[in-house]
Protein backbone atom coordinates (compact mmCIF):
# COMPACT_ATOMS: atom_id res chain seq x y z
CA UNK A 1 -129.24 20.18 34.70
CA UNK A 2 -126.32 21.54 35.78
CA UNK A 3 -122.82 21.13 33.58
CA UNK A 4 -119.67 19.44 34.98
CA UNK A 5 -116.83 20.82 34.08
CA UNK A 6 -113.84 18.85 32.54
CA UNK A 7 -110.75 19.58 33.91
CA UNK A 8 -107.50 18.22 31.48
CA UNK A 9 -105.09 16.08 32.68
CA UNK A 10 -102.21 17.47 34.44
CA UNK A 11 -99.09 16.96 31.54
CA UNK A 12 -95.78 15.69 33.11
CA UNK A 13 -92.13 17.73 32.17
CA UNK A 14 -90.23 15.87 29.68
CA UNK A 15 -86.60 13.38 31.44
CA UNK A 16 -84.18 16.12 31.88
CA UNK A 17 -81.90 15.44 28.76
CA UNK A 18 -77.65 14.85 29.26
CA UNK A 19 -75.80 17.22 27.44
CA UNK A 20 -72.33 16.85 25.90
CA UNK A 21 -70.72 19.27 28.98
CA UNK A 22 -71.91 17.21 31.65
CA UNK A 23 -75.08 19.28 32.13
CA UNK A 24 -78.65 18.72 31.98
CA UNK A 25 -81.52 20.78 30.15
CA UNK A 26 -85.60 19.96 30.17
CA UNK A 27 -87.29 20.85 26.52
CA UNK A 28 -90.67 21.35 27.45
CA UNK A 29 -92.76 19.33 24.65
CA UNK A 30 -96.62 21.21 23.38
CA UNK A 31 -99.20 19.19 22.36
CA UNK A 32 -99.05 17.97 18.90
CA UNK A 33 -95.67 18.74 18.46
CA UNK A 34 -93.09 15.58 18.07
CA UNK A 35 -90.36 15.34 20.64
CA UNK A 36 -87.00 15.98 19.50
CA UNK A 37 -84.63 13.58 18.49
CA UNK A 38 -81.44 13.80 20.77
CA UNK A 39 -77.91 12.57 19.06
CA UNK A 40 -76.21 10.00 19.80
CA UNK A 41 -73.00 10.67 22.27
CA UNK A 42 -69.86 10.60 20.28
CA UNK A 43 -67.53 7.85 20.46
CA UNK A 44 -64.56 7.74 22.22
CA UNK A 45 -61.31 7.41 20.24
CA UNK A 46 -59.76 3.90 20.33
CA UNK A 47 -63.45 2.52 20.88
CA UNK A 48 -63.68 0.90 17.37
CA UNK A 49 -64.24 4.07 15.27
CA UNK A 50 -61.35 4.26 12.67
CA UNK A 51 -60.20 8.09 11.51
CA UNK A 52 -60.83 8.07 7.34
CA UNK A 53 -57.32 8.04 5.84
CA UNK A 54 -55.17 6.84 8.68
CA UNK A 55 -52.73 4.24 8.53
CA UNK A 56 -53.21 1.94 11.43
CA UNK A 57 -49.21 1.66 12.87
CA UNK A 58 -47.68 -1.98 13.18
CA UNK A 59 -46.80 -2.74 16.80
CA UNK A 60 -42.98 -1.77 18.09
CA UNK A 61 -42.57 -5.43 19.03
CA UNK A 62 -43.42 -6.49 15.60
CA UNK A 63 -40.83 -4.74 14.10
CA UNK A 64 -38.48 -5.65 16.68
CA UNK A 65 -38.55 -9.57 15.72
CA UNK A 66 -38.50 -8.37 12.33
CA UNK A 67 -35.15 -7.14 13.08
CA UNK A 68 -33.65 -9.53 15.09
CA UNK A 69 -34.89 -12.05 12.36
CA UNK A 70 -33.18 -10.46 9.53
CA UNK A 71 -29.91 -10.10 11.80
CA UNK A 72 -30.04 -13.17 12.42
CA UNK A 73 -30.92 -14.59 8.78
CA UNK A 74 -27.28 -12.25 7.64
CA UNK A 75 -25.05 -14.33 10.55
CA UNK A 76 -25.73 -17.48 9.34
CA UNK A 77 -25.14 -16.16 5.52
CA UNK A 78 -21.80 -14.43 6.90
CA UNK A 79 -20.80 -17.65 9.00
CA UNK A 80 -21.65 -19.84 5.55
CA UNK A 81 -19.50 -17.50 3.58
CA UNK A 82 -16.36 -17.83 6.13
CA UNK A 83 -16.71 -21.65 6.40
CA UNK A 84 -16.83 -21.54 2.31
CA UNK A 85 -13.91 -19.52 2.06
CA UNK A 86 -11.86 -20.76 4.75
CA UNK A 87 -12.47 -24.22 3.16
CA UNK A 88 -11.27 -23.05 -0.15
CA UNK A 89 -8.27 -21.81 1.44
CA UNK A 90 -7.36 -24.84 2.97
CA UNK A 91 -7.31 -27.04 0.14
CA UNK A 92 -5.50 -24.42 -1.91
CA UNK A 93 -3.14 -24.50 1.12
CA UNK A 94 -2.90 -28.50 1.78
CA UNK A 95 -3.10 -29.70 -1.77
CA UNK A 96 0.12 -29.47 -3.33
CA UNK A 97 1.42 -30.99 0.04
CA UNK A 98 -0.85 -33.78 -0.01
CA UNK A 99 -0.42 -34.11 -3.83
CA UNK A 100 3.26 -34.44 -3.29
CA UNK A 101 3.01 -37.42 -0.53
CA UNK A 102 1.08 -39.43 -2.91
CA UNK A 103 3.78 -38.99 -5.50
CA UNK A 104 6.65 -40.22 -2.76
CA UNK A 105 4.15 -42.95 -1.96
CA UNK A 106 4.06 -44.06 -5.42
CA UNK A 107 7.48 -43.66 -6.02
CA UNK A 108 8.22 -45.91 -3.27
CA UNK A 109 5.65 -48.46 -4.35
CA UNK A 110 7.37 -48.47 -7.73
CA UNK A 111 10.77 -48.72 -5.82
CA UNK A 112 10.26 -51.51 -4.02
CA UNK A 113 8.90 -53.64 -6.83
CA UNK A 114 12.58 -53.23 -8.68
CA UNK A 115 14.96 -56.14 -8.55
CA UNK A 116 17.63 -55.34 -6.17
CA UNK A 117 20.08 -55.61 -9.09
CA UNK A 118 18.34 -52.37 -10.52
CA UNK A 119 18.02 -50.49 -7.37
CA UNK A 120 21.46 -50.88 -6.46
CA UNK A 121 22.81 -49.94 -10.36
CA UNK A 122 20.40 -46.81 -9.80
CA UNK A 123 21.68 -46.29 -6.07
CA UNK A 124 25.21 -45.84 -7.76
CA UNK A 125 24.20 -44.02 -10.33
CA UNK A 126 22.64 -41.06 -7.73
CA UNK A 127 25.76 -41.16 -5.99
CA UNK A 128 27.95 -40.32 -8.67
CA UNK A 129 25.91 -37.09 -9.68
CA UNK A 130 25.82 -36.49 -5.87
CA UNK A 131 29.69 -36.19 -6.01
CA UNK A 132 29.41 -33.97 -8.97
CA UNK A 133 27.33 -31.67 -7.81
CA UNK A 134 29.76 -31.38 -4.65
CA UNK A 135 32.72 -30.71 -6.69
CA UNK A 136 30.88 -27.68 -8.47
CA UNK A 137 29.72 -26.42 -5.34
CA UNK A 138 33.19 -26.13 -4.33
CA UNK A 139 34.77 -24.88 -7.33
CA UNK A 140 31.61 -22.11 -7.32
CA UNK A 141 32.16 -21.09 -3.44
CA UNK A 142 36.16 -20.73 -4.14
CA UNK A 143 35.08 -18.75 -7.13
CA UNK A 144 33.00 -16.54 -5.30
CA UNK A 145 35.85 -16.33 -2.37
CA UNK A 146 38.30 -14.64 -4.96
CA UNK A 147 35.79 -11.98 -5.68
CA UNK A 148 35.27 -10.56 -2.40
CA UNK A 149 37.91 -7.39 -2.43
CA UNK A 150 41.22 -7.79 -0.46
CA UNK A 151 41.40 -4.65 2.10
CA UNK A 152 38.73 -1.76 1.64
CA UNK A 153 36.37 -0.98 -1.18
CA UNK A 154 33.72 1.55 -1.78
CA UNK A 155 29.96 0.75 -2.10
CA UNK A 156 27.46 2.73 -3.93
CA UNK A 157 23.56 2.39 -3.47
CA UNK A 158 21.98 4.51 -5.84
CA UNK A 159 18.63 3.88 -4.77
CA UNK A 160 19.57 4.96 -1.55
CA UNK A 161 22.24 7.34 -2.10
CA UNK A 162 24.27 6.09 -0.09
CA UNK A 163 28.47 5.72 0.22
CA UNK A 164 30.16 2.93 2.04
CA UNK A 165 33.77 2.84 2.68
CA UNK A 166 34.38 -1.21 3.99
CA UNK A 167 35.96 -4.41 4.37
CA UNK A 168 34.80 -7.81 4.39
CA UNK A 169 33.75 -7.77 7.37
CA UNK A 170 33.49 -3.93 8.59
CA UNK A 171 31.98 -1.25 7.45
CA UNK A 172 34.54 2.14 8.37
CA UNK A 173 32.27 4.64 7.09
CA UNK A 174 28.57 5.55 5.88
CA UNK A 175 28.16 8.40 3.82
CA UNK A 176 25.12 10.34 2.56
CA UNK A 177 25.86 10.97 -1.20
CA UNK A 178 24.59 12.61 -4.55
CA UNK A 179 23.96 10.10 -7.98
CA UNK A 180 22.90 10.98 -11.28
CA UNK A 181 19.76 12.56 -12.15
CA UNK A 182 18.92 10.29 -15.13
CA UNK A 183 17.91 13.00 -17.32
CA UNK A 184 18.40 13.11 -21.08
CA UNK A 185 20.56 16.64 -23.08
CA UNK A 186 20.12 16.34 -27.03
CA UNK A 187 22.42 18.68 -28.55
CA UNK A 188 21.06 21.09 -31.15
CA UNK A 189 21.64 19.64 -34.36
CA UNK A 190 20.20 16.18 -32.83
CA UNK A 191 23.48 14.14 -33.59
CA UNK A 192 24.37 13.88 -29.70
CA UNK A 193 22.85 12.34 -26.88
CA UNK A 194 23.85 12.50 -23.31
CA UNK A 195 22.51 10.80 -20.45
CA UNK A 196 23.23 11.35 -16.74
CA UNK A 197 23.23 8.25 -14.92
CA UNK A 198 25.79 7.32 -12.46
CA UNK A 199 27.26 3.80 -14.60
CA UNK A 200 26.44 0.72 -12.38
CA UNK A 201 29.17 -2.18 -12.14
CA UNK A 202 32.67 -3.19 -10.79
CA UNK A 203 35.31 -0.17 -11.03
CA UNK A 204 37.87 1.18 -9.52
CA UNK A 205 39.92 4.21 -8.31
CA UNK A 206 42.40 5.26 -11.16
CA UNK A 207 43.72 8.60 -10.21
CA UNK A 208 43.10 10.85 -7.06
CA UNK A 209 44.02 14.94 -6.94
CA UNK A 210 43.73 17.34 -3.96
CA UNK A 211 42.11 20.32 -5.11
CA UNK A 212 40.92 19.28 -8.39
CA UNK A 213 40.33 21.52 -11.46
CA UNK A 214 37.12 20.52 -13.59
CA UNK A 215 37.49 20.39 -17.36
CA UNK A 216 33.52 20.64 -18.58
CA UNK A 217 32.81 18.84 -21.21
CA UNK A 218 30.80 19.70 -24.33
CA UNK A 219 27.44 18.87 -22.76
CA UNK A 220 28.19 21.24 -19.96
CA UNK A 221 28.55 24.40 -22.79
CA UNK A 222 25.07 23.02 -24.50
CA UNK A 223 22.94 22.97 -20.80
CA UNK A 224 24.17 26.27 -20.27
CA UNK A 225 23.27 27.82 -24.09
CA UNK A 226 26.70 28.69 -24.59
CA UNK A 227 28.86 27.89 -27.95
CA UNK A 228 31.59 24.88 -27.12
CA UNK A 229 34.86 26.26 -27.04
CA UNK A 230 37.69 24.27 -28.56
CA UNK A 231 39.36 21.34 -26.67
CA UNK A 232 42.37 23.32 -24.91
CA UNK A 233 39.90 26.30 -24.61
CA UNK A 234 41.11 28.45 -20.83
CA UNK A 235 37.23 28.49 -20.64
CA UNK A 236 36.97 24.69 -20.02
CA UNK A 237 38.33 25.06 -17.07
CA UNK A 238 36.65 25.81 -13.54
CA UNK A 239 38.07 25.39 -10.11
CA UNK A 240 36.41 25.18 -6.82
CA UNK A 241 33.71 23.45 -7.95
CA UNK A 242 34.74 19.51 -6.96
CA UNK A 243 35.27 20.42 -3.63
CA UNK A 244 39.11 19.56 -2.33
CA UNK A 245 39.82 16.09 -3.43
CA UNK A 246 38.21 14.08 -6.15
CA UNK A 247 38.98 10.19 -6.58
CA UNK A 248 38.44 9.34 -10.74
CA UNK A 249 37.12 6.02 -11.89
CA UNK A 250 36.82 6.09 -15.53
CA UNK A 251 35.11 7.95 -18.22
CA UNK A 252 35.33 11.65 -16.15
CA UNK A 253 33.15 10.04 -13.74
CA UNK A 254 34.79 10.80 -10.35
CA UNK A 255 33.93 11.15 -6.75
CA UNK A 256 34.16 14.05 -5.49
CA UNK A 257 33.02 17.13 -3.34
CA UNK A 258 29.70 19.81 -3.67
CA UNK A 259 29.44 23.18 -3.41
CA UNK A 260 25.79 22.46 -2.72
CA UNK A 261 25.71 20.57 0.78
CA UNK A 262 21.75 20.60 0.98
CA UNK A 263 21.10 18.91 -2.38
CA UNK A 264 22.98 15.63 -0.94
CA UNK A 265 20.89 12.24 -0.31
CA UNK A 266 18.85 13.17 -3.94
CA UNK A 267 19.83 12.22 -7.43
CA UNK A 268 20.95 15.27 -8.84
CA UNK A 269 24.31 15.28 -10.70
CA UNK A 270 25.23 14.27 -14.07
CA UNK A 271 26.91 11.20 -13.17
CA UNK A 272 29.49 11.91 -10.61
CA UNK A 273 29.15 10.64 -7.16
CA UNK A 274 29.24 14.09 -4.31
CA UNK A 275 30.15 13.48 -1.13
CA UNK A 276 30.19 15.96 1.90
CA UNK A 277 33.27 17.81 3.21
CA UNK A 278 34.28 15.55 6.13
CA UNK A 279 33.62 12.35 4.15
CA UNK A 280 34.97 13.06 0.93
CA UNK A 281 38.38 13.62 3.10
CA UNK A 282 38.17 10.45 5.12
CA UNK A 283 37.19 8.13 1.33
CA UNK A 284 40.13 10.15 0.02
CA UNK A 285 42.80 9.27 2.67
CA UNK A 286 41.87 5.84 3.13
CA UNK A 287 40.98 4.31 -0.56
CA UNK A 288 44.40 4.44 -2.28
CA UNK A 289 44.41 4.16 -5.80
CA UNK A 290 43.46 0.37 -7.35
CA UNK A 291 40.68 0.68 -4.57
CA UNK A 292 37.39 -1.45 -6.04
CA UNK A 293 34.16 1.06 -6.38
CA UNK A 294 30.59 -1.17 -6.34
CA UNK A 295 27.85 0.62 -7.62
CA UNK A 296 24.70 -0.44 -8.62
């Protein structure tokens, strides 16, 4: 009996397999041996899959409303705030106006619930301090029309240092001018004070002298360091240092010239008032002596 030979089963290739390039590749599987497992593709990013530790961002819109919200939210504060002030303001403003009609409302209530008697007995009454305050008025404006200076007079801002030479009505010349410096000379032993202001007030011209000779006083001798001479000492006296005129007012306070133009306009003398050249000659020739000097 003759055999038949079995003949095995022809085995079919493995699917080709996708790979992650795009390309394809055929395992080729033995018998008994289990097929490999083939991974999953990955997922794409955006798909779902969230990256561990990665905020996820809040939408540019979001925060955009956000923005305009808040804005929005500080108008209406700011716009509160104005309409609370501005109301504050107003009644600050308006009250004592309004709080003075009701007190001429109520006056005139009370006014016309007098007898007639009585308001014409008060009537008089007003009129006779009326007329009294008239007559003071007077006698204070005819008062004040005797102190305005007959012909020129000399004005003398300190503040400003400034010179006027004037009338009533006309001011003939403005001067740039030099005050006191306001500083305080003790003398040595302590007993002595001096202080260089130029004196404020009414006063007037009492003597005037072309090319004046300046007799320094004790406090000039102690500024310097030196030992005060006696009273008819040669070495209290020093020319060319007023300038050519000088006008004296009182208390060897005088107006008078500089031998140092630049320093003129600031508060730098002991007192005396320094005028340029050119002014100092026109004050001189045109304020005779008796001449009214306003400083303050």
């Amino acid at each position: 009996m003759s055999e038949v030979a079995t003949v095995p089963a022809p085995v079919e290739p493995p699917p080709p397999v996708l790979t992650p390039d795009g390309g394809t590749t055929t395992e080729t599987v033995s018998e008994g041996t289990p097929p490999a497992t083939v991974p999953p593709p990955p997922t794409p990013a955006g798909a779902g899959a969230t990256t561990p530790g990665k905020r996820i961002g809040i939408p540019a819109r979001a925060t955009s409303m956000v923005v305009r919200l808040l804005l929005c939210v500080a108008g209406v504060i700011l716009l509160v705030a104005g309409v609370a002030v501005g109301g504050v303001a107003a009644i600050y403003h308006w009250w004592p106006a309004a709080d003075e009609l009701a007190g001429e409302v109520r006056g005139e209530l009370r006014w016309r619930r007098l007898d007639p008697k009585v308001q014409a007995q008060r009537l008089a009454a007003l009129e006779r301090q009326v007329a009294v305050l008239r007559t003071g008025n007077q006698s204070l404006r005819d008062s004040m029309a005797q102190q305005v200076p007959q012909g020129a007079y000399v004005v003398v801002h300190k503040s400003t240092n400034t010179l006027l030479l004037r009338t009533a009505d006309t001011v003939k010349r403005q001067a740039v001018c030099s005050t006191g410096n306001g500083k305080i000379l003790t003398s040595p032993n302590g007993r002595r004070t001096w202080e260089f202001q130029t004196p404020t007030g009414v006063h007037k011209v009492l003597s005037k002298h072309h090319f004046p000779v300046w007799l320094k006083p004790d406090w000039a001798f102690i500024e310097d360091g030196e030992e005060i001479p006696p009273a008819n000492s040669p070495k209290r006296q020093e020319e060319a240092v007023l300038g050519e005129y000088s006008l004296n007012f009182g208390n060897g306070y005088m107006i008078h010239g500089t031998i140092w133009p630049l320093l003129l306009g600031k508060s730098v003398t002991h007192g005396c008032v320094r005028l340029g050249d050119d002014d100092l000659e026109y004050v001189f020739e045109n304020a005779p002596v008796g001449t009214k000097i306003f400083i303050f």
